[in-house]
PDB file of N, CA and C in Angstrom:
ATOM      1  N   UNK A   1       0.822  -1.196   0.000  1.00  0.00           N
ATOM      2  CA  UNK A   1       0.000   0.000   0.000  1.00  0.00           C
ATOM      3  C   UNK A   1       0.862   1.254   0.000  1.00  0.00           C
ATOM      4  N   UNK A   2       2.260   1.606   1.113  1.00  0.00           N
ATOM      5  CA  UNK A   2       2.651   1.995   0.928  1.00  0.00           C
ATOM      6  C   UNK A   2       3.313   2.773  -0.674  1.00  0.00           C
ATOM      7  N   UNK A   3       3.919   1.542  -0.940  1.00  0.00           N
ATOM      8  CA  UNK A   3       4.180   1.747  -2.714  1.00  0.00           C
ATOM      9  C   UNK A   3       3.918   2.548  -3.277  1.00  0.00           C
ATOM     10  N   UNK A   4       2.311   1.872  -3.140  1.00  0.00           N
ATOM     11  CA  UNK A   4       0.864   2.564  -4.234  1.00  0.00           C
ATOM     12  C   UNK A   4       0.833   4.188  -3.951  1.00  0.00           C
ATOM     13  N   UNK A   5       1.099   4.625  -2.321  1.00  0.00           N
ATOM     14  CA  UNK A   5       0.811   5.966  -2.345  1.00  0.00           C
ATOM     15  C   UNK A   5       2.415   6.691  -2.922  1.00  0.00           C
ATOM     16  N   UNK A   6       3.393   6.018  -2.640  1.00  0.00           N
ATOM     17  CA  UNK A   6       4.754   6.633  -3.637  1.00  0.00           C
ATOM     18  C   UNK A   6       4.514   6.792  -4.798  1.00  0.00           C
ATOM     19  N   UNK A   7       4.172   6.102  -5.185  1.00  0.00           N
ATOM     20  CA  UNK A   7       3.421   6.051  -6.929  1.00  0.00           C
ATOM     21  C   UNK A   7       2.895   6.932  -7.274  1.00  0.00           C
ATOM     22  N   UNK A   8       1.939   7.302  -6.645  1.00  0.00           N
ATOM     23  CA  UNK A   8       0.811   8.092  -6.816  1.00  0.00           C
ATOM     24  C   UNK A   8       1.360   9.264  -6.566  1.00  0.00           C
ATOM     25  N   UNK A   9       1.750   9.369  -5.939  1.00  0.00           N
ATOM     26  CA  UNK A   9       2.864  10.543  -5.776  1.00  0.00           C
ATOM     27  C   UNK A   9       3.684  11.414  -6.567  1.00  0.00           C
ATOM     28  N   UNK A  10       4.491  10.351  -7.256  1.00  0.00           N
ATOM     29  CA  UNK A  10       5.228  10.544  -8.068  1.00  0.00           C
ATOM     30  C   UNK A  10       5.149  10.775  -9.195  1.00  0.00           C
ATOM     31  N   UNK A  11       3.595  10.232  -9.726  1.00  0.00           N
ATOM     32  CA  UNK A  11       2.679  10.327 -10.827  1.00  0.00           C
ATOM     33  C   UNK A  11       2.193  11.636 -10.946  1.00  0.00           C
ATOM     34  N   UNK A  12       1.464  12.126 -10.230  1.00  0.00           N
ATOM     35  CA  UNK A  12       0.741  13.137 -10.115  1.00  0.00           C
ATOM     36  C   UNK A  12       1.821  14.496  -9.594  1.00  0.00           C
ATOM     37  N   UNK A  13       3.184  14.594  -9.280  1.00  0.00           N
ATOM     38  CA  UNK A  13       3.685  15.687  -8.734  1.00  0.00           C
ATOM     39  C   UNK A  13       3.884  16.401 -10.186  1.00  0.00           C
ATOM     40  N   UNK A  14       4.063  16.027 -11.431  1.00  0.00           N
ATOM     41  CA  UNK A  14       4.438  17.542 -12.433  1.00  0.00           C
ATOM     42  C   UNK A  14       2.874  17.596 -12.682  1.00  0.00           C
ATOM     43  N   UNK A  15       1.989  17.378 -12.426  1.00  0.00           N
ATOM     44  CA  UNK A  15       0.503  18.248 -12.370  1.00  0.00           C
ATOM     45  C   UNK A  15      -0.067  19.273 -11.381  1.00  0.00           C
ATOM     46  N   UNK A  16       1.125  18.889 -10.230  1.00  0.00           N
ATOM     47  CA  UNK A  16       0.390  19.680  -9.366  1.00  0.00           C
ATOM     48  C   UNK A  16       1.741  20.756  -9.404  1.00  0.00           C
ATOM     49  N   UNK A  17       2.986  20.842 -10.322  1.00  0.00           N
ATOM     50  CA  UNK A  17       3.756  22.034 -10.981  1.00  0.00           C
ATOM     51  C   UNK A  17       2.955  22.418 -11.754  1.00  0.00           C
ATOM     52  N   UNK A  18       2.386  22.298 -12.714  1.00  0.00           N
ATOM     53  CA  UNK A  18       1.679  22.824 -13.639  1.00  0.00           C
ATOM     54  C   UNK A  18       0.438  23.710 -13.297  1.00  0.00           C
ATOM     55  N   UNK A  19      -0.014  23.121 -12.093  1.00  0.00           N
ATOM     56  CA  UNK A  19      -1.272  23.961 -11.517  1.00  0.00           C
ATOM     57  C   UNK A  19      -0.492  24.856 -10.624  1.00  0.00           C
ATOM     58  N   UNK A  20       0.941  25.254 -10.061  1.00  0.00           N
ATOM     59  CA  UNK A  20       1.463  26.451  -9.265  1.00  0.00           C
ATOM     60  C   UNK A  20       1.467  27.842  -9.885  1.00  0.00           C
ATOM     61  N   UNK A  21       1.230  27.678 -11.662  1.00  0.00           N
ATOM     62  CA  UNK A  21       1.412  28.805 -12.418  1.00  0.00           C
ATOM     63  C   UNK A  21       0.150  29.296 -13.152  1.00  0.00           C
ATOM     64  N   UNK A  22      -0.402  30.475 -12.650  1.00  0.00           N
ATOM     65  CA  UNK A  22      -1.364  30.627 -13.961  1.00  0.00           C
ATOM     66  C   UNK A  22      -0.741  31.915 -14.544  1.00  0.00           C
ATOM     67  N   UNK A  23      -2.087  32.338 -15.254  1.00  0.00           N
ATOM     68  CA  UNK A  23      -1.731  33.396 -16.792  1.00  0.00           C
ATOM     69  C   UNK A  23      -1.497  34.863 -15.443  1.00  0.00           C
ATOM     70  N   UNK A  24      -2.367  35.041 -14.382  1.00  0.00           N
ATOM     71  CA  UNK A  24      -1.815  36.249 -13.856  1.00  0.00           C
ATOM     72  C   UNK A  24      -0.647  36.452 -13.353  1.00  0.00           C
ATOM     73  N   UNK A  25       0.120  34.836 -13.270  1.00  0.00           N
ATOM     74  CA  UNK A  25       2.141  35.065 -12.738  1.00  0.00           C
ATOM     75  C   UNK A  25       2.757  35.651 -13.969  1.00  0.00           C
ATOM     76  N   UNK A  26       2.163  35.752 -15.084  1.00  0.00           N
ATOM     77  CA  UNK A  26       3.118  36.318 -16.286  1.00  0.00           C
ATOM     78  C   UNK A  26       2.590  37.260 -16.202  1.00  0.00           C
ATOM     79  N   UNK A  27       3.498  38.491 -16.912  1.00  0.00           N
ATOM     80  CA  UNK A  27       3.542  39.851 -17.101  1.00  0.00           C
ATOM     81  C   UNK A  27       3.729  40.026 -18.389  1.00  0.00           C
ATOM     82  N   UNK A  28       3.036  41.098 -19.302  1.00  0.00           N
ATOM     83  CA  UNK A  28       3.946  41.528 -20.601  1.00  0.00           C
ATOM     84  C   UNK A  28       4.544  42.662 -20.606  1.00  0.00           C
ATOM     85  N   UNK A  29       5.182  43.071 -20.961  1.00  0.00           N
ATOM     86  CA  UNK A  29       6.361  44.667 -20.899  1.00  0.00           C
ATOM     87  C   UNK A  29       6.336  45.178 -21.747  1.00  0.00           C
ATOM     88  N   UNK A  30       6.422  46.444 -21.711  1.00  0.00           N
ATOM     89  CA  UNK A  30       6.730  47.276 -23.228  1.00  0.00           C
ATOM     90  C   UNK A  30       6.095  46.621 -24.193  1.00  0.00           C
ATOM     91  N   UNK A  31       5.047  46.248 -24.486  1.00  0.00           N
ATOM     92  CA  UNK A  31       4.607  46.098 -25.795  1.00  0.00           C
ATOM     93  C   UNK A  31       4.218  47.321 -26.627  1.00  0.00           C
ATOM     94  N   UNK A  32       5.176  47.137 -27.721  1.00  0.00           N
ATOM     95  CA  UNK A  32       5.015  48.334 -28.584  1.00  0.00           C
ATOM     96  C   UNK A  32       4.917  47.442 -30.255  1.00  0.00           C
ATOM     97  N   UNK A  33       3.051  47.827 -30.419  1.00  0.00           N
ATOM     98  CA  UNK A  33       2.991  47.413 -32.286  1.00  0.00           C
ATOM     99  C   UNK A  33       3.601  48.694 -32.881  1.00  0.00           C
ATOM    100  N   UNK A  34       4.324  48.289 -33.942  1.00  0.00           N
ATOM    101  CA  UNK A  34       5.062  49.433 -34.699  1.00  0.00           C
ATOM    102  C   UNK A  34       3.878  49.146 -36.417  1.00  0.00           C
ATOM    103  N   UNK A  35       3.669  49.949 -37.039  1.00  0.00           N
ATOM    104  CA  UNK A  35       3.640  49.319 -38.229  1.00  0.00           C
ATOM    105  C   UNK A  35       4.807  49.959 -39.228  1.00  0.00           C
ATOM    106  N   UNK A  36       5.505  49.172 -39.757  1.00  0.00           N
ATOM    107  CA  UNK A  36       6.226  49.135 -40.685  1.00  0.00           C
ATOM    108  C   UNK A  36       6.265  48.632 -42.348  1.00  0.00           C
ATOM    109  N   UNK A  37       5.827  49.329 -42.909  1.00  0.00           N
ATOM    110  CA  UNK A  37       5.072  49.130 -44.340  1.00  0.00           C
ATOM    111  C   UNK A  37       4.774  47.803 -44.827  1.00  0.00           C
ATOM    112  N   UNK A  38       5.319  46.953 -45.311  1.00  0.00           N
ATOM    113  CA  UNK A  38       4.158  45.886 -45.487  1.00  0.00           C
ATOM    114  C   UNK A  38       4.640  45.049 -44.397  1.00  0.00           C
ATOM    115  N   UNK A  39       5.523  45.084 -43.486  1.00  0.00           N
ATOM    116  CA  UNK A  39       5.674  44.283 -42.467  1.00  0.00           C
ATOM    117  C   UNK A  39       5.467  44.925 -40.614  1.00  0.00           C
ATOM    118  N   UNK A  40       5.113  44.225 -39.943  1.00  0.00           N
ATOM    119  CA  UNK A  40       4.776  44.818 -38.652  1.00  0.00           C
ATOM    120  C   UNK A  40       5.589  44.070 -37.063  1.00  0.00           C
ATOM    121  N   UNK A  41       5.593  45.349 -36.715  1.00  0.00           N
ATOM    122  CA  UNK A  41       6.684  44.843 -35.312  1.00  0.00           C
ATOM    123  C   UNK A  41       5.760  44.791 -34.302  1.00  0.00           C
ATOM    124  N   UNK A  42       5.636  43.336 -33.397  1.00  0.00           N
ATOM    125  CA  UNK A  42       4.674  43.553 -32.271  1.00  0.00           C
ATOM    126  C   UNK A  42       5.612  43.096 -31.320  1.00  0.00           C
ATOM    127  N   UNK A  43       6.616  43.865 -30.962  1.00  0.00           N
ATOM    128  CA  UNK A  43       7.324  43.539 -30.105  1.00  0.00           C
ATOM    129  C   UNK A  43       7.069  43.508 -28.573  1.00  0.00           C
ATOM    130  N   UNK A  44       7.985  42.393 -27.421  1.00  0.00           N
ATOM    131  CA  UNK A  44       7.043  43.078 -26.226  1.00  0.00           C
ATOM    132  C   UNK A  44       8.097  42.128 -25.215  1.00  0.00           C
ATOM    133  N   UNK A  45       7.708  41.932 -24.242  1.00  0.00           N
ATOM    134  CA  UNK A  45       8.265  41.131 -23.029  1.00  0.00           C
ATOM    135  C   UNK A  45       7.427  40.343 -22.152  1.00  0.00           C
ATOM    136  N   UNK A  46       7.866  38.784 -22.467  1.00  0.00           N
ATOM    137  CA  UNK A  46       6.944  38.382 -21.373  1.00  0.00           C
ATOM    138  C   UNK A  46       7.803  37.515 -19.898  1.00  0.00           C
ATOM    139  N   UNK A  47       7.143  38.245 -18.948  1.00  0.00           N
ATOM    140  CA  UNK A  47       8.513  37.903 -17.492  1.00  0.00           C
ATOM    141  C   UNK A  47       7.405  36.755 -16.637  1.00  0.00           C
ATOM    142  N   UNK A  48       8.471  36.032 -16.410  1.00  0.00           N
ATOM    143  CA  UNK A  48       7.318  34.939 -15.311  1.00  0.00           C
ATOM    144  C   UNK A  48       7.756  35.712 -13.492  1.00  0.00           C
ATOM    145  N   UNK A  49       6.472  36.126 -13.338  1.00  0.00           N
ATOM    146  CA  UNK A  49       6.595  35.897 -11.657  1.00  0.00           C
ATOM    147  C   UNK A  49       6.321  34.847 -10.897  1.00  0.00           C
ATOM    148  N   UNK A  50       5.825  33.504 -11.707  1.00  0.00           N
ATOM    149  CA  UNK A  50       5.692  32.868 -10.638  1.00  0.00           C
ATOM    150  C   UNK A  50       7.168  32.010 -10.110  1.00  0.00           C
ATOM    151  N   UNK A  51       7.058  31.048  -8.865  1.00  0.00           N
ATOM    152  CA  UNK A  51       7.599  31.014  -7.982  1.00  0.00           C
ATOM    153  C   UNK A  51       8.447  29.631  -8.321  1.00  0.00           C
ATOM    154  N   UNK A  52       7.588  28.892  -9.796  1.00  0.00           N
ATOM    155  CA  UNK A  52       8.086  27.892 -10.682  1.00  0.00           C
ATOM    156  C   UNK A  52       8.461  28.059 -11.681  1.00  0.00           C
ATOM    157  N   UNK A  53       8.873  27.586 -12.944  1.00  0.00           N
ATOM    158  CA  UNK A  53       9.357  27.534 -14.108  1.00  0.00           C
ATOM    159  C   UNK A  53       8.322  27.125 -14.443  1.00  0.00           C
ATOM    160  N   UNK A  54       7.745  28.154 -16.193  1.00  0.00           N
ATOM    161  CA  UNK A  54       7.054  27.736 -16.419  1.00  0.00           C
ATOM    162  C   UNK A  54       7.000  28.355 -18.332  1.00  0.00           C
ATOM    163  N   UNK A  55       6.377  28.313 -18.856  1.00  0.00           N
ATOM    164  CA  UNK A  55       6.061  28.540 -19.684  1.00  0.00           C
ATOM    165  C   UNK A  55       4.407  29.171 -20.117  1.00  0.00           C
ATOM    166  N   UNK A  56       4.316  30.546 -20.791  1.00  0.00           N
ATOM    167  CA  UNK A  56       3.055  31.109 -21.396  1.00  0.00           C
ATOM    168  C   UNK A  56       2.623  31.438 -22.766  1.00  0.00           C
ATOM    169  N   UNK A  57       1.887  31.201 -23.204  1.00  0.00           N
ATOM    170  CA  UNK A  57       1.277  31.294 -24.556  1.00  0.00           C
ATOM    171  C   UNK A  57       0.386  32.657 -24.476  1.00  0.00           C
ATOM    172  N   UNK A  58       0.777  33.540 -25.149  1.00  0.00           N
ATOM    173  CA  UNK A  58       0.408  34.114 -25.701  1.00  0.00           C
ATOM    174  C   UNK A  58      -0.474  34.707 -26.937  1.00  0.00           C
ATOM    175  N   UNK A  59      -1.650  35.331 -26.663  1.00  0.00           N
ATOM    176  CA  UNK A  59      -2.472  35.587 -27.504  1.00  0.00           C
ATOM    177  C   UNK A  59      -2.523  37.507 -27.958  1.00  0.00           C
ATOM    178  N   UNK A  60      -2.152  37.470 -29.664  1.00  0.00           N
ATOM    179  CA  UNK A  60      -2.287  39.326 -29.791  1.00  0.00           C
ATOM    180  C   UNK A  60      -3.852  39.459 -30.559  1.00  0.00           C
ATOM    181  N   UNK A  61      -4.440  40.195 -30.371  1.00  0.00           N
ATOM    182  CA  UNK A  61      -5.958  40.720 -31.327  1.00  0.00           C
ATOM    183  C   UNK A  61      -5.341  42.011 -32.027  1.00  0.00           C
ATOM    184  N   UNK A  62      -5.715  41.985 -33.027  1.00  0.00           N
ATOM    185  CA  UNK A  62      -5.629  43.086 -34.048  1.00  0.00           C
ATOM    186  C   UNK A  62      -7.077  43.861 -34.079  1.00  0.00           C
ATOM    187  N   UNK A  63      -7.316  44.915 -33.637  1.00  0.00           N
ATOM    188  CA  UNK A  63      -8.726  45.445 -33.336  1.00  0.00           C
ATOM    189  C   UNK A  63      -8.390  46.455 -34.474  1.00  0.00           C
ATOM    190  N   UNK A  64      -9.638  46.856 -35.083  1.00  0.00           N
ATOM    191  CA  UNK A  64     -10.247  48.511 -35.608  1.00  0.00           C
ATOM    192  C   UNK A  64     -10.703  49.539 -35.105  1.00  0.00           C
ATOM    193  N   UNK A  65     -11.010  50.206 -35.588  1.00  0.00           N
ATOM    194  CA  UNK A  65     -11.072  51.830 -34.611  1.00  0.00           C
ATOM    195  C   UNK A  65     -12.252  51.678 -33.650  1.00  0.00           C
ATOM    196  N   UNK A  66     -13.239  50.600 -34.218  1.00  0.00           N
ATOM    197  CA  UNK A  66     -14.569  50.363 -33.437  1.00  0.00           C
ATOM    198  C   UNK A  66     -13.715  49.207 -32.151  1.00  0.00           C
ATOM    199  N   UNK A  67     -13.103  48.404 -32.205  1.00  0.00           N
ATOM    200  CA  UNK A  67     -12.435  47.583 -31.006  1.00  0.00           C
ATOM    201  C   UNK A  67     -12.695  46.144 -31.898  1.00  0.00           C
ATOM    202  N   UNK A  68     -13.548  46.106 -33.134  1.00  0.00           N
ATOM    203  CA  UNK A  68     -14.140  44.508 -33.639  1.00  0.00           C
ATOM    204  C   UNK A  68     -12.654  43.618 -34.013  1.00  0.00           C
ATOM    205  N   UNK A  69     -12.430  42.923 -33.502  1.00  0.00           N
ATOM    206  CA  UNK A  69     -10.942  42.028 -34.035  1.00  0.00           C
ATOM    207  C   UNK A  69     -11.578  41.598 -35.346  1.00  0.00           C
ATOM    208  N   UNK A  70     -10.317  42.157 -36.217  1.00  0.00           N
ATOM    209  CA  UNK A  70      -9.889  41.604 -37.493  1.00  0.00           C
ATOM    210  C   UNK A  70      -8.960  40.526 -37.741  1.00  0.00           C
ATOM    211  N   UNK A  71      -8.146  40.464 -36.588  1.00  0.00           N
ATOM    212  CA  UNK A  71      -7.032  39.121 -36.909  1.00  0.00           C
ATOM    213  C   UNK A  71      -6.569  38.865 -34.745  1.00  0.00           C
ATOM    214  N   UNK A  72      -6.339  37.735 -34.891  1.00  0.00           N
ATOM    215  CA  UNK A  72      -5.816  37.084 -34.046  1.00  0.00           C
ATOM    216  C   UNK A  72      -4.924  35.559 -34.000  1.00  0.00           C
ATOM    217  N   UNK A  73      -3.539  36.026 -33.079  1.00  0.00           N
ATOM    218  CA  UNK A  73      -2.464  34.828 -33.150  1.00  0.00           C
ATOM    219  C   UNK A  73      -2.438  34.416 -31.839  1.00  0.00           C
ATOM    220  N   UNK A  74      -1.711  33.076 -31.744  1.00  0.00           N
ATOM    221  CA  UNK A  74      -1.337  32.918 -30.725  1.00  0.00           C
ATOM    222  C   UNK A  74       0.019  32.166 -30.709  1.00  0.00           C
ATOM    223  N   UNK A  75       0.923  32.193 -29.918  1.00  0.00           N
ATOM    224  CA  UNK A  75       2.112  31.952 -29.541  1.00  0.00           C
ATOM    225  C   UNK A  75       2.682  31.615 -28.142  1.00  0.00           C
ATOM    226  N   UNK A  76       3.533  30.175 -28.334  1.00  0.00           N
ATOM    227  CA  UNK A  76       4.163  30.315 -27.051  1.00  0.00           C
ATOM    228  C   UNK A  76       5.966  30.937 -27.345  1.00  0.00           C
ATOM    229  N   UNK A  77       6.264  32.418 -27.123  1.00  0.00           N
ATOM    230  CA  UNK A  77       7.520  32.963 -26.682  1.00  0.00           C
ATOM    231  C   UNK A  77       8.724  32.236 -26.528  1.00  0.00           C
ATOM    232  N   UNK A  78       8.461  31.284 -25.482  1.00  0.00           N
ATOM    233  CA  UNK A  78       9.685  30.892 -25.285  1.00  0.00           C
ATOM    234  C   UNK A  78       9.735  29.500 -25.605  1.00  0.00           C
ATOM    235  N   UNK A  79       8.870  29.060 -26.371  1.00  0.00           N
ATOM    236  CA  UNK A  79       8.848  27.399 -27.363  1.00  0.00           C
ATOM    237  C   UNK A  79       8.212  26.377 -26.685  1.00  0.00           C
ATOM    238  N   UNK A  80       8.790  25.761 -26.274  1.00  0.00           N
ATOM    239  CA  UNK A  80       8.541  24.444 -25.549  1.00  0.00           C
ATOM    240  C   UNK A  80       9.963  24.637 -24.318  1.00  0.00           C
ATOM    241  N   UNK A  81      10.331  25.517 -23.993  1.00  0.00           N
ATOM    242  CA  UNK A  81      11.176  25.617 -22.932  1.00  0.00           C
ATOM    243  C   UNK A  81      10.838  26.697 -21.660  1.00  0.00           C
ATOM    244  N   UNK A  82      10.720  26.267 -20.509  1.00  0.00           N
ATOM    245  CA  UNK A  82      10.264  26.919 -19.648  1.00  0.00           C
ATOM    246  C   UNK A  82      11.206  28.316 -19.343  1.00  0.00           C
ATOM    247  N   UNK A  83      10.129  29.550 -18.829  1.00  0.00           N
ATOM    248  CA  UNK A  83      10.877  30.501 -18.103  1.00  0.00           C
ATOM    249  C   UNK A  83      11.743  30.202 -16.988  1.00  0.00           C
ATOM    250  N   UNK A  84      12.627  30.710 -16.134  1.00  0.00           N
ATOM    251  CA  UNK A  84      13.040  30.343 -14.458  1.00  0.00           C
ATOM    252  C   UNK A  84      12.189  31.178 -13.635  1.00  0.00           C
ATOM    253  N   UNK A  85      11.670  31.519 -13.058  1.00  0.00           N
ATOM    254  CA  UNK A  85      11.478  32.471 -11.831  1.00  0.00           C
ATOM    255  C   UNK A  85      12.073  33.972 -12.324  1.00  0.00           C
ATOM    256  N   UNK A  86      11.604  35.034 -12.774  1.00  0.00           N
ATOM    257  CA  UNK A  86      11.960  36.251 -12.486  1.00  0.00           C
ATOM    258  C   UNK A  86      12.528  36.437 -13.774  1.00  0.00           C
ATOM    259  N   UNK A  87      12.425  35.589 -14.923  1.00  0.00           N
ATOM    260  CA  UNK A  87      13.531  35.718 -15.971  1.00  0.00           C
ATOM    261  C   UNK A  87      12.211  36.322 -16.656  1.00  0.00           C
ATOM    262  N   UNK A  88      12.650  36.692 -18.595  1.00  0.00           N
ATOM    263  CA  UNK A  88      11.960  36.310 -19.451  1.00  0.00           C
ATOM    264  C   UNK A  88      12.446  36.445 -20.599  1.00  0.00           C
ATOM    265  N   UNK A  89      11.294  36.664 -21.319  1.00  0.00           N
ATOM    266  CA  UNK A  89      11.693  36.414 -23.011  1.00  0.00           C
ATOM    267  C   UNK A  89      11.335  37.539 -24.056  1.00  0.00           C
ATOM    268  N   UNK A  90      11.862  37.903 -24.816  1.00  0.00           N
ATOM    269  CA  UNK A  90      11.427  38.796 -26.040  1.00  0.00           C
ATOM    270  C   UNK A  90      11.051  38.106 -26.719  1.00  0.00           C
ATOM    271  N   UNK A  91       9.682  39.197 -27.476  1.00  0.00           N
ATOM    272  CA  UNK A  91       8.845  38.341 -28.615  1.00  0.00           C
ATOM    273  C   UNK A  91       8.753  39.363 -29.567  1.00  0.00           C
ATOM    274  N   UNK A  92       8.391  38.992 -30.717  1.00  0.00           N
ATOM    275  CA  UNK A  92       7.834  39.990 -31.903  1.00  0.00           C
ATOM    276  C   UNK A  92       7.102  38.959 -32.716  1.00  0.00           C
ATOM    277  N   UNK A  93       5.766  39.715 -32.895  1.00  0.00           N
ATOM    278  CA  UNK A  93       5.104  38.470 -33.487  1.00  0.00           C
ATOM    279  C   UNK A  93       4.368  38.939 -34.788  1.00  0.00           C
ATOM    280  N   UNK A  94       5.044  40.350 -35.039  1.00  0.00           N
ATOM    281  CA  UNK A  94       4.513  40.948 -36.209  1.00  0.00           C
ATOM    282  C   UNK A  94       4.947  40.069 -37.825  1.00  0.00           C
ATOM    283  N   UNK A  95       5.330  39.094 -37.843  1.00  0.00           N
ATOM    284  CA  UNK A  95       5.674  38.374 -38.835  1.00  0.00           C
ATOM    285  C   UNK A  95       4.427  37.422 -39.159  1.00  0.00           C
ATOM    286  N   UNK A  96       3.872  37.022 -38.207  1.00  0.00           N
ATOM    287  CA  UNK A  96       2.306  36.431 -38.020  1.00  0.00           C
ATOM    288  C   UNK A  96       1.070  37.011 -38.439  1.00  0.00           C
ATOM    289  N   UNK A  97       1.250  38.199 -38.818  1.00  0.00           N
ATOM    290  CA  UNK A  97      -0.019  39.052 -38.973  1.00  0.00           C
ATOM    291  C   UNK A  97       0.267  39.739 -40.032  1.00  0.00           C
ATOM    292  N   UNK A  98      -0.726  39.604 -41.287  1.00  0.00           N
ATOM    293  CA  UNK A  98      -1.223  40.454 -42.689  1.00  0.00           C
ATOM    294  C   UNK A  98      -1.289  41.786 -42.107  1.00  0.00           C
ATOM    295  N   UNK A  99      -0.450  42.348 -43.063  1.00  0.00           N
ATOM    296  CA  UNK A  99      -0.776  44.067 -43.004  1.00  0.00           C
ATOM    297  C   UNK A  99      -2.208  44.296 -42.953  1.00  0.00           C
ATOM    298  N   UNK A 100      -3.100  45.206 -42.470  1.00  0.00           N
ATOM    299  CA  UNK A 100      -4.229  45.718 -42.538  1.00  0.00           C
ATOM    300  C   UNK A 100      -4.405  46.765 -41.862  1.00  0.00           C
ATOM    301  N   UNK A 101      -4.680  48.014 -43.421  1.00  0.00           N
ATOM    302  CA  UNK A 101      -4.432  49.309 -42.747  1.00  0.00           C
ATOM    303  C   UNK A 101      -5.978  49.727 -41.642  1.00  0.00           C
ATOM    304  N   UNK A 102      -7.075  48.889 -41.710  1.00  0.00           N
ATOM    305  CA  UNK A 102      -7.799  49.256 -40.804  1.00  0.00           C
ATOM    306  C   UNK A 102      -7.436  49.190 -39.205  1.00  0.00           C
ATOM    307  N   UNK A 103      -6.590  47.884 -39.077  1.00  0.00           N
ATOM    308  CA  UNK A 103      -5.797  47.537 -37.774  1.00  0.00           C
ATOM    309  C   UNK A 103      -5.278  48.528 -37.124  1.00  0.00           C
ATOM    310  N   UNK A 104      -6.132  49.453 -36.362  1.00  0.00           N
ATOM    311  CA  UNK A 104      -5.538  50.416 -35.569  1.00  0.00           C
ATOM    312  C   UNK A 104      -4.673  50.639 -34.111  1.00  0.00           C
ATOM    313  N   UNK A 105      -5.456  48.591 -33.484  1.00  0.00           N
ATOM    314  CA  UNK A 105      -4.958  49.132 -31.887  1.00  0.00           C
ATOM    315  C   UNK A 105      -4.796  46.994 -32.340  1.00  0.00           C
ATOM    316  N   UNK A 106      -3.966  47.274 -31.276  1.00  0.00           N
ATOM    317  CA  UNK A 106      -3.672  46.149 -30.948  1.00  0.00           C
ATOM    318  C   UNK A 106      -3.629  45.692 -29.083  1.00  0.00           C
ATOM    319  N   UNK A 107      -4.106  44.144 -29.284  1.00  0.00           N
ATOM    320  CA  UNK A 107      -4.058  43.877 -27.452  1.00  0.00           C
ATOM    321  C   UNK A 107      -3.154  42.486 -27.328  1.00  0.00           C
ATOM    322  N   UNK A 108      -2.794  42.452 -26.327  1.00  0.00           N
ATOM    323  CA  UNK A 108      -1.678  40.958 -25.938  1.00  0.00           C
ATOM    324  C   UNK A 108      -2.168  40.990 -24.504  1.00  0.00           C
ATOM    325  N   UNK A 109      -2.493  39.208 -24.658  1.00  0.00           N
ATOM    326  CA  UNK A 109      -2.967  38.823 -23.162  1.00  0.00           C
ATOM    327  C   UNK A 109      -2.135  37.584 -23.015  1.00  0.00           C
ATOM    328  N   UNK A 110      -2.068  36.937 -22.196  1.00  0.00           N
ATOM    329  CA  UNK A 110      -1.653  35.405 -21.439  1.00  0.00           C
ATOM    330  C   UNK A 110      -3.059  34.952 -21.578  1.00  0.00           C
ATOM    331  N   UNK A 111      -2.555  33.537 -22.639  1.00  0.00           N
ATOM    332  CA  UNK A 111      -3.856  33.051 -22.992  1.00  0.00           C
ATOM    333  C   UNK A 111      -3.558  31.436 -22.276  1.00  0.00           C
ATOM    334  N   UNK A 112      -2.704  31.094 -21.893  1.00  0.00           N
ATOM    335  CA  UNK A 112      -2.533  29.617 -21.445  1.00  0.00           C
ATOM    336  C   UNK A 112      -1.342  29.415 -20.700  1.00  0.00           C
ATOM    337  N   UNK A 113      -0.767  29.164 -19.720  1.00  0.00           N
ATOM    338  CA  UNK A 113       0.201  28.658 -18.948  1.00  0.00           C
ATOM    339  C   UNK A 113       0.910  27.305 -18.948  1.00  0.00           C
ATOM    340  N   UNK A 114       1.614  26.369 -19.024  1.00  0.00           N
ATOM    341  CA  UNK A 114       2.345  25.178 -19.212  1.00  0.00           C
ATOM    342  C   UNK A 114       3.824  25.254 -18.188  1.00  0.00           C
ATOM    343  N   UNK A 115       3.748  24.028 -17.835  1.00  0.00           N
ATOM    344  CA  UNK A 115       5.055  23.317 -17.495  1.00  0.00           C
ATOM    345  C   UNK A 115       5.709  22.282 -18.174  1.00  0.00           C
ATOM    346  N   UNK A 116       6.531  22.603 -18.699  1.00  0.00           N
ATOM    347  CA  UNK A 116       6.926  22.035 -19.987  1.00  0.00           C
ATOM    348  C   UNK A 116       7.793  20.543 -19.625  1.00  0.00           C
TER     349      UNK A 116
END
């Protein structure tokens, strides 16, 4: 019986890493969309505060002057490799997104969290 609860243990401990991090331990920084003629810079920073290593996916909306999204990506920053604690990563994800001169405002949220 003993065993069984080592097991179980041992089974279930990178799920209960994965549940130490959500989308409000990440931060984004300086995000600045640039547009640059037929290509666009959505550059920005994403820092983990939480207290594990972890990894965030990222989601940008391309809005119009009314706020209606015209385009939306999503991305994980730092791949399939986790942040450390306090570190992070530069992104630009303007390579992902069709020029569109209606695209006036742009938004970036933490759309998913992982322990990789």
């Amino acid at each position: 019986m003993k065993a069984f609860v080592v097991a179980a243990a041992l089974l279930l401990a990178p799920l209960a890493a994965h549940a130490a991090c959500s989308a409000t331990d990440f931060a984004i920084k300086d995000f600045k969309p640039v547009p640059a003629g037929s290509r666009m810079s959505l550059r920005g920073t994403l820092v983990n505060n939480c207290a594990t290593a972890a990894a965030a996916q990222i989601r940008i909306d391309g809005k119009d002057e009314t706020g209606k999204v015209l385009q939306t990506k999503q991305a994980w920053p730092a791949g399939t490799s986790n942040i450390a604690p306090g570190d992070s990563v530069n992104f630009d994800l303007g390579r992902m997104f069709r020029p569109d001169p209606l695209m006036t405002t742009f938004t970036v949220t933490v759309a998913d969290v992982r322990a990789w």
